[in-house]
Protein backbone atom coordinates (compact mmCIF):
# COMPACT_ATOMS: atom_id res chain seq x y z
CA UNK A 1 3.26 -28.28 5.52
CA UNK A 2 0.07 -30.47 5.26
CA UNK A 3 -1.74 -28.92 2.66
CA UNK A 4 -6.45 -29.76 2.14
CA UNK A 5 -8.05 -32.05 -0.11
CA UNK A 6 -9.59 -29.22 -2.13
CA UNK A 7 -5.73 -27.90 -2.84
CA UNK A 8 -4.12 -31.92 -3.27
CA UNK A 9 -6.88 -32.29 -6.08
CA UNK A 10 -5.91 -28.40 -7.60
CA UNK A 11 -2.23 -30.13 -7.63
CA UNK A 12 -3.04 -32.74 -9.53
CA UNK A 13 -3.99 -30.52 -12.47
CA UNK A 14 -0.19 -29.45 -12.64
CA UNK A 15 2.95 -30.71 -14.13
CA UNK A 16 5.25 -29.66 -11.73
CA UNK A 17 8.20 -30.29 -14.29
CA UNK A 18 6.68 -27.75 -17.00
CA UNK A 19 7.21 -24.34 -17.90
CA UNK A 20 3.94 -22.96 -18.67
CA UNK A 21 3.53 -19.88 -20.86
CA UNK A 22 1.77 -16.61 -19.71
CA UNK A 23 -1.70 -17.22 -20.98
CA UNK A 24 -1.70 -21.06 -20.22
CA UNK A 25 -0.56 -20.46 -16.46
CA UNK A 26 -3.01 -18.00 -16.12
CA UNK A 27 -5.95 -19.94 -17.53
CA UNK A 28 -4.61 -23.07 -15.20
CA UNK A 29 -4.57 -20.63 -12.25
CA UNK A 30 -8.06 -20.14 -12.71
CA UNK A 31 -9.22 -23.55 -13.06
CA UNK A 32 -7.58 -24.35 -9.74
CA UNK A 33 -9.49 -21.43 -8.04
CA UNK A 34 -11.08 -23.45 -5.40
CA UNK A 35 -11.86 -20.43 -2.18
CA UNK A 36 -15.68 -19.30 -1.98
CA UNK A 37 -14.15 -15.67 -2.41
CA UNK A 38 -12.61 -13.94 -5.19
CA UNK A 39 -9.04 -14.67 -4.95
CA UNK A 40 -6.36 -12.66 -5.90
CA UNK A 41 -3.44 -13.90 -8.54
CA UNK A 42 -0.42 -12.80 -7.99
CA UNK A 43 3.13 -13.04 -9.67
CA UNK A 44 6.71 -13.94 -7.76
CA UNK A 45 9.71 -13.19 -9.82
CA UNK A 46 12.85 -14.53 -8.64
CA UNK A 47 16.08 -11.71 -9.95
CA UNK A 48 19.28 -12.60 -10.45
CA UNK A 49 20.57 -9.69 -8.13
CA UNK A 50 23.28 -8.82 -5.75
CA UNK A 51 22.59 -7.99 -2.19
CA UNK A 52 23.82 -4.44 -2.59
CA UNK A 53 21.56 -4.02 -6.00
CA UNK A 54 17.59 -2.59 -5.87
CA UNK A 55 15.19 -3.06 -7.67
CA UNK A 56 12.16 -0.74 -6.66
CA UNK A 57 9.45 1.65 -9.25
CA UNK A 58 5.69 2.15 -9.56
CA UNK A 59 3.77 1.65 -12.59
CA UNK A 60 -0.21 1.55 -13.74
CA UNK A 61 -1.35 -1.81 -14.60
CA UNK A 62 -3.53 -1.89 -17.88
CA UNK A 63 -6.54 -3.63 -16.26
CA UNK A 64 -7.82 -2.68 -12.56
CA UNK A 65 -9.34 -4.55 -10.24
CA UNK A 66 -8.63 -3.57 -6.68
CA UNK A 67 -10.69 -0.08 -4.75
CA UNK A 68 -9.58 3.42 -5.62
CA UNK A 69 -6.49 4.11 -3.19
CA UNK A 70 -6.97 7.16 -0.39
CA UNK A 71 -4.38 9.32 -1.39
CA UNK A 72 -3.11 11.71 1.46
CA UNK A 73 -0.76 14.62 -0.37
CA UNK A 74 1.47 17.04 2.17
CA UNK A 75 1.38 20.12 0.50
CA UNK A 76 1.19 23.96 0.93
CA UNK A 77 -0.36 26.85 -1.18
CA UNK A 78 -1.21 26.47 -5.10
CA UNK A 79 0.48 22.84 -4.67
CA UNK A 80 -2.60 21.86 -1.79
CA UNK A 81 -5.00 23.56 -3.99
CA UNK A 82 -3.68 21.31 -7.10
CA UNK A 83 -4.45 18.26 -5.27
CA UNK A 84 -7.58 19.27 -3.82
CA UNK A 85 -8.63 19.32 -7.67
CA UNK A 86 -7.12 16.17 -8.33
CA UNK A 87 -9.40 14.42 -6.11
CA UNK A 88 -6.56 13.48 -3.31
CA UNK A 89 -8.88 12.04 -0.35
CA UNK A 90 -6.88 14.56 2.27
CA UNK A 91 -4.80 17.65 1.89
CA UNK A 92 -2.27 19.42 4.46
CA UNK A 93 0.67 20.30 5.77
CA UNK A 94 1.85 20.41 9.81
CA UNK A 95 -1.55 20.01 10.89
CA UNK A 96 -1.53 16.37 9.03
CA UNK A 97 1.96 15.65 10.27
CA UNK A 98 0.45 16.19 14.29
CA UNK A 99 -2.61 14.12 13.28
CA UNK A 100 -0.80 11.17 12.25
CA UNK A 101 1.78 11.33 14.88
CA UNK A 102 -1.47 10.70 17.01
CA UNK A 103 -1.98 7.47 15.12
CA UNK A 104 -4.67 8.10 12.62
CA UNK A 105 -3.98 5.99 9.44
CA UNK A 106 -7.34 6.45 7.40
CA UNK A 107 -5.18 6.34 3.79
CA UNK A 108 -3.38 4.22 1.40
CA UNK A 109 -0.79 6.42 -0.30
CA UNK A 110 1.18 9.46 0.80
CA UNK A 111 2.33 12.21 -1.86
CA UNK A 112 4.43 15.28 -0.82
CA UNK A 113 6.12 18.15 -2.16
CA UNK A 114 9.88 18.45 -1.61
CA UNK A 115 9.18 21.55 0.95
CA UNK A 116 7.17 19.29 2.89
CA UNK A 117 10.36 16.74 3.24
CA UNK A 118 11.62 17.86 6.44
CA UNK A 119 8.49 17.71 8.36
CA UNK A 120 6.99 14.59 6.85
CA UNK A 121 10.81 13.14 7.14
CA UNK A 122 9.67 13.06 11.15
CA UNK A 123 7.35 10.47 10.41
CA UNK A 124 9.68 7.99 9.57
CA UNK A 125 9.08 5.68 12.32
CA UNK A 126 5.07 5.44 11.51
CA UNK A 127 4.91 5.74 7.83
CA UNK A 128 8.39 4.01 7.16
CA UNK A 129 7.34 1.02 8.73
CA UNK A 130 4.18 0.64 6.80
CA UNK A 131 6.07 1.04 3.38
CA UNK A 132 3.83 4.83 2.84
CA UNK A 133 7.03 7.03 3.34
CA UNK A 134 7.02 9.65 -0.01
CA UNK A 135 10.18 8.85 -1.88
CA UNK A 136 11.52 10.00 -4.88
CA UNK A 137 12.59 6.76 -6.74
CA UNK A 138 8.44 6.11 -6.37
CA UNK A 139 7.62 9.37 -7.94
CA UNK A 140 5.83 10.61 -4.53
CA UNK A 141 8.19 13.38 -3.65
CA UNK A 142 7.04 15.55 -6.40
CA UNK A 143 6.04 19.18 -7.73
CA UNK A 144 3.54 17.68 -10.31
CA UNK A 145 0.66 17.08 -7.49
CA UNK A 146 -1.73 16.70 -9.78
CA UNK A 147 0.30 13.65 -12.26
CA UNK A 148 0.96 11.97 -9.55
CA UNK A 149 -2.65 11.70 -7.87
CA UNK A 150 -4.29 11.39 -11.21
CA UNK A 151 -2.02 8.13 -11.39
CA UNK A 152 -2.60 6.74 -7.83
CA UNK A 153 -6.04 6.87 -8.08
CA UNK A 154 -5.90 5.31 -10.97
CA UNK A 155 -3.72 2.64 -9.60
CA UNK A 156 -0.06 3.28 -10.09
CA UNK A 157 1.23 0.74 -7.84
CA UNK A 158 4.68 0.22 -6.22
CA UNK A 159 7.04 -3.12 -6.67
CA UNK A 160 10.27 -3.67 -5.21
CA UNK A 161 12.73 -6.97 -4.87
CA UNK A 162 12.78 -8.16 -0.78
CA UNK A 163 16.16 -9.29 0.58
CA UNK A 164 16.34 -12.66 -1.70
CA UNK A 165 15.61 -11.13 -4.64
CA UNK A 166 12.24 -11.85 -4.96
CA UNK A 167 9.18 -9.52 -6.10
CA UNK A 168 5.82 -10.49 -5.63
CA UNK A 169 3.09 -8.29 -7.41
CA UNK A 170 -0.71 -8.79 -7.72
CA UNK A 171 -1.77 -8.85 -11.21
CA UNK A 172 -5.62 -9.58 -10.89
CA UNK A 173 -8.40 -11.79 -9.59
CA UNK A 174 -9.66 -14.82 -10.49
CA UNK A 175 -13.11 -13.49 -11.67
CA UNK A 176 -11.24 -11.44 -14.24
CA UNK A 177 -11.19 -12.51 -18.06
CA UNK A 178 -7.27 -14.35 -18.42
CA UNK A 179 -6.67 -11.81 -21.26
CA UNK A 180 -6.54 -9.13 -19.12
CA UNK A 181 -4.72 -10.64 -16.22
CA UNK A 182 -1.85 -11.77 -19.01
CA UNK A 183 -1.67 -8.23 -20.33
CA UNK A 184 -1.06 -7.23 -16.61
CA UNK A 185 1.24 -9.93 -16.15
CA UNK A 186 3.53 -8.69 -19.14
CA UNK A 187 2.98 -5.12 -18.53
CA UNK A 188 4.51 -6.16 -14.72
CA UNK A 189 7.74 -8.08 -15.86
CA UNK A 190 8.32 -5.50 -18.89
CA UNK A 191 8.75 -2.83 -16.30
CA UNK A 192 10.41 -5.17 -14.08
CA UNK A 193 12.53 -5.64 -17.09
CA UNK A 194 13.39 -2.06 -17.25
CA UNK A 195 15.19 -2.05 -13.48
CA UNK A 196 17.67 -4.51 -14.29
CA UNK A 197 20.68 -3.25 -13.02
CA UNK A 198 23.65 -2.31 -15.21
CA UNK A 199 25.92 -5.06 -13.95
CA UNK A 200 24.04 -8.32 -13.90
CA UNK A 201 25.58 -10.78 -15.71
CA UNK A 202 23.56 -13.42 -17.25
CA UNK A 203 19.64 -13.74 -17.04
CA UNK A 204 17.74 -10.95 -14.88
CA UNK A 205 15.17 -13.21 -14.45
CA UNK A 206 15.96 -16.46 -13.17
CA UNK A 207 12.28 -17.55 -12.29
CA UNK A 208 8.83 -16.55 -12.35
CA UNK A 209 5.52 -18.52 -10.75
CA UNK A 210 2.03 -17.78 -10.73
CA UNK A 211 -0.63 -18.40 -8.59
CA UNK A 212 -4.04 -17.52 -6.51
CA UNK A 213 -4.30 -17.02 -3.34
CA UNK A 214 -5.23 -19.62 -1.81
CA UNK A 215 -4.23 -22.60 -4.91
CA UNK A 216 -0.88 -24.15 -5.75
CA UNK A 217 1.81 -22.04 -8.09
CA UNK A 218 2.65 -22.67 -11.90
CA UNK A 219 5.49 -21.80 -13.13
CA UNK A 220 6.04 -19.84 -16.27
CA UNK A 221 8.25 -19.13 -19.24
CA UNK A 222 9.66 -15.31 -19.10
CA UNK A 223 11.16 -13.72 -22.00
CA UNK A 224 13.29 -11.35 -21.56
């Protein structure tokens, strides 16, 4: 891949054979920003996992910086009600199920309460696809309507290992003070931490790179 001047010249600022620490990489990130827009920075974390293993959970990063999410919440009763009050952008049951099955997509985030399983379950196909099916492991099939919106609007946000083992998670944007997009960073990789499944042997963590957008990747030192 033939890569611009304006990314050659970003290259030159890094020693491909070092491991950088958090708040170095991060501050080198920055410096390499060369896009007219705000770029994001985002982590890749390569686990030491079998194929059979996953790795998947939401957390709330300390420090926001993208749009509050749309959250949609299939629900019935004092449970629709809940969310109503929790600010969820739409609220239903069937009548949401028929409207989406038409091919309206006008949210980020779906929520539902286990009664609402079997009908939302029909969805599959749509929301599956487009990595918004509820699911318990991501704390979406729940009772507690109102934690869980309160959360997702604030940002709780969803990371899970693809087929090589490799989880890639936005952590900030260039425009952001490094501080805060290292405390995001370590937040990230100690929850990351936390999945590590029972019977990996060795190092969890085998590598971790940072980088913007659009600029060249650093690689940093992980403790675990």
């Amino acid at each position: 891949m033939k890569h611009g001047k304006k990314y050659r010249e970003a290259m030159e600022k890094v020693d491909v054979t070092k491991v950088y620490g958090i708040e170095e990489g991060v501050k080198l990130v920055k410096d390499m920003a060369f896009a007219k827009f705000d770029e994001t920075v985002e982590v890749s974390v390569n686990l030491n996992m079998k194929k059979s293993q996953s790795v998947r959970d939401t957390f709330v990063l300390p420090h926001q910086f993208a749009a509050e999410k749309k959250v949609l919440v299939f629900a019935k009763g004092d449970k629709a009600k809940e969310a109503e009050e929790a600010g969820a952008a739409y609220v239903g049951a069937e009548e949401l199920v028929e409207k989406i099955k038409g091919g309206w997509l006008d949210f980020d985030i779906c929520v539902a309460t286990p009664d609402m399983m079997r009908e939302v379950g029909k969805l599959g196909p749509v929301l599956g696809r487009r990595g918004l099916m509820p699911n318990p492991k991501t704390r979406t099939v729940t009772m507690d309507v109102k934690g869980a919106v309160a959360e997702l609007k604030q940002g709780r946000i969803e990371f899970r290992a693809d087929k090589g083992g490799v989880v890639h998670m936005a952590v900030g944007k260039v425009s952001m003070e490094s501080d805060h997009v290292k405390a995001n960073i370590e937040t990230f990789l100690d929850e990351l931490s936390k999945k590590r499944p029972s019977d990996v042997k060795g190092e969890f963590v085998k590598s971790a790179s940072v980088s913007s957008t659009m600029g060249p990747g650093v690689k940093l030192m992980v403790q675990e």
